[in-house]
Structure formats: structure tokens, C-alpha cells
Protein backbone atom coordinates (compact mmCIF):
# COMPACT_ATOMS: atom_id res chain seq x y z
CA UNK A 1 3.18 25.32 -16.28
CA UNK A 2 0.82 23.78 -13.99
CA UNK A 3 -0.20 20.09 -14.46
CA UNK A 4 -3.89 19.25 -15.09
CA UNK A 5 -5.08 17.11 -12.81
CA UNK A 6 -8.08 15.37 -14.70
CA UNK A 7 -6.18 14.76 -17.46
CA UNK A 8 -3.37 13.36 -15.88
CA UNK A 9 -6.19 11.14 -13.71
CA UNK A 10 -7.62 10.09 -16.58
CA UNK A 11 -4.49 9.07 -18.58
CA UNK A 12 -3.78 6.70 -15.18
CA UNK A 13 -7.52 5.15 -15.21
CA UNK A 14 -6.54 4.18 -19.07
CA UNK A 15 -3.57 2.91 -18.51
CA UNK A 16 -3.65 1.43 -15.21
CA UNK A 17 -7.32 0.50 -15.38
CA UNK A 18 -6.76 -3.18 -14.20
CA UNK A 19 -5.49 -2.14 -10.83
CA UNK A 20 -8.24 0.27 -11.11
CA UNK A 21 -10.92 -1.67 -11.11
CA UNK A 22 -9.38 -4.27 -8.92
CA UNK A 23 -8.61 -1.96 -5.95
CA UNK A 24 -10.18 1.09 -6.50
CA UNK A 25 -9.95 2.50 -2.91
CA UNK A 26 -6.02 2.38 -3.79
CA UNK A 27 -5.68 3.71 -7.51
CA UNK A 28 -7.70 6.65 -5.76
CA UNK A 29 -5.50 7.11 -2.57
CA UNK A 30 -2.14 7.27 -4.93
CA UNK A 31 -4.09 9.39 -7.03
CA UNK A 32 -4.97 12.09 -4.40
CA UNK A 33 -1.50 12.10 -3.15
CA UNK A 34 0.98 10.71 -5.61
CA UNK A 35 4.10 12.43 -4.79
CA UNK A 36 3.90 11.34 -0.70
CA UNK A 37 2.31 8.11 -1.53
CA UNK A 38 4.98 4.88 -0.40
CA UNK A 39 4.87 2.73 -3.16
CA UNK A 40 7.41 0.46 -1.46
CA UNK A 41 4.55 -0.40 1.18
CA UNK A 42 1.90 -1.11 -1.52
CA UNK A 43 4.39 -3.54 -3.17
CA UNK A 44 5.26 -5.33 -0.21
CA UNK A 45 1.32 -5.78 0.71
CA UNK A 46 0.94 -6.84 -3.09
CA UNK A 47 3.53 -9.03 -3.21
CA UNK A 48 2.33 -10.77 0.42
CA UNK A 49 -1.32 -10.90 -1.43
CA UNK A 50 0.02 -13.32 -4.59
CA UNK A 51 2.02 -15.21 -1.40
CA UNK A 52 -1.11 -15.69 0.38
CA UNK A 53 -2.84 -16.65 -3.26
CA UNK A 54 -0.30 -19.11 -4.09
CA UNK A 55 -0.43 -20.35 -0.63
CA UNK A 56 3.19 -19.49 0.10
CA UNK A 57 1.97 -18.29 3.28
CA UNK A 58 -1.16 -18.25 5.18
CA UNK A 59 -3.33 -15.54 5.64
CA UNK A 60 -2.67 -15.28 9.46
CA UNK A 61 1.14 -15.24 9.00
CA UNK A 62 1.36 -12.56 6.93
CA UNK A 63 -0.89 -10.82 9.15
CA UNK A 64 1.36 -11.29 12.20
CA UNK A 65 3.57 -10.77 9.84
CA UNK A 66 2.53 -7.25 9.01
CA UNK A 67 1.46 -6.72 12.43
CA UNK A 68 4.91 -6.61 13.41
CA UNK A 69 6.92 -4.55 10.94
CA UNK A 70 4.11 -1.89 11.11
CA UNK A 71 4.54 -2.15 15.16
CA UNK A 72 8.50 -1.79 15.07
CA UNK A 73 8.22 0.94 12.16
CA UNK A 74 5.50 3.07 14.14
CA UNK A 75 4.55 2.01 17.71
CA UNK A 76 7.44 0.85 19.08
CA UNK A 77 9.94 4.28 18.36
CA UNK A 78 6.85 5.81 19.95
CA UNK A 79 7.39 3.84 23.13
CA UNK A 80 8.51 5.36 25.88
CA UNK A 81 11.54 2.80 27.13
CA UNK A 82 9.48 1.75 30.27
CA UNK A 83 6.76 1.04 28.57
CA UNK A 84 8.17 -1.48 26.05
């Protein structure tokens, strides 16, 4: 049975229309691809957005911050060893 994908779209803009609306660019990115989607990455950014919000951290930290696990997860294996 195949899924149909405007109704299963449209069931997520009804019941997830907050996030919707708040960051659209992302309800449609999960949408397009929702079984490759990494929800653990969207969380962590989310949760560092309320930290930033509640000023738990500033906006610069948690972009070094982010800088750097993103570097070590994806440049640096990428590194030859003379290079790093």
C-alpha cells in the first residue's frame, strides 16, 4: 500500500503547525526527506536556541560551539593527518 504523501503532509501542517509556521524552511526539509532526516541534530540546535533565549549561553558560544562539533564530526575525519 503506498503512503500518500499530501495527506500525510497535511496531517503534519495540522498537527505540528506551530513549528510550522515558526521555522518553515525546517518543517519542509523533514518533510521532503523524513526517513534520512537527523532529528538528533535539530534537537540539539533547538535546545542551544532556548539556551541562547534564556541567556544560558551567548550567541557566539554556541556558535563556536557548533563550529566545532560540526568540524570534528565532518572536516576533521576528512583531514588528511598532515594536514591537521
Amino acid at each position: 500500500m503506498e503512503i500518500d504523501k499530501e495527506h500525510c503532509m497535511a496531517q503534519a501542517r495540522s498537527k505540528y503547525f506551530d513549528f510550522l509556521e515558526t521555522n518553515p524552511f525546517l518543517f519542509n526539509h523533514i518533510c521532503d526527506d523524513p526517513y534520512n532526516f537527523q532529528s538528533d541534530k535539530l534537537l540539539d540546535m533547538l535546545k542551544t536556541k532556548k539556551q541562547i533565549e534564556k541567556k544560558k549561553i551567548t550567541f557566539e558560544n554556541a556558535s563556536e560551539k557548533v563550529g566545532y562539533q560540526y568540524y570534528n564530526e565532518y572536516v576533521k575525519p576528512n583531514i588528511s593527518s598532515g594536514d591537521k
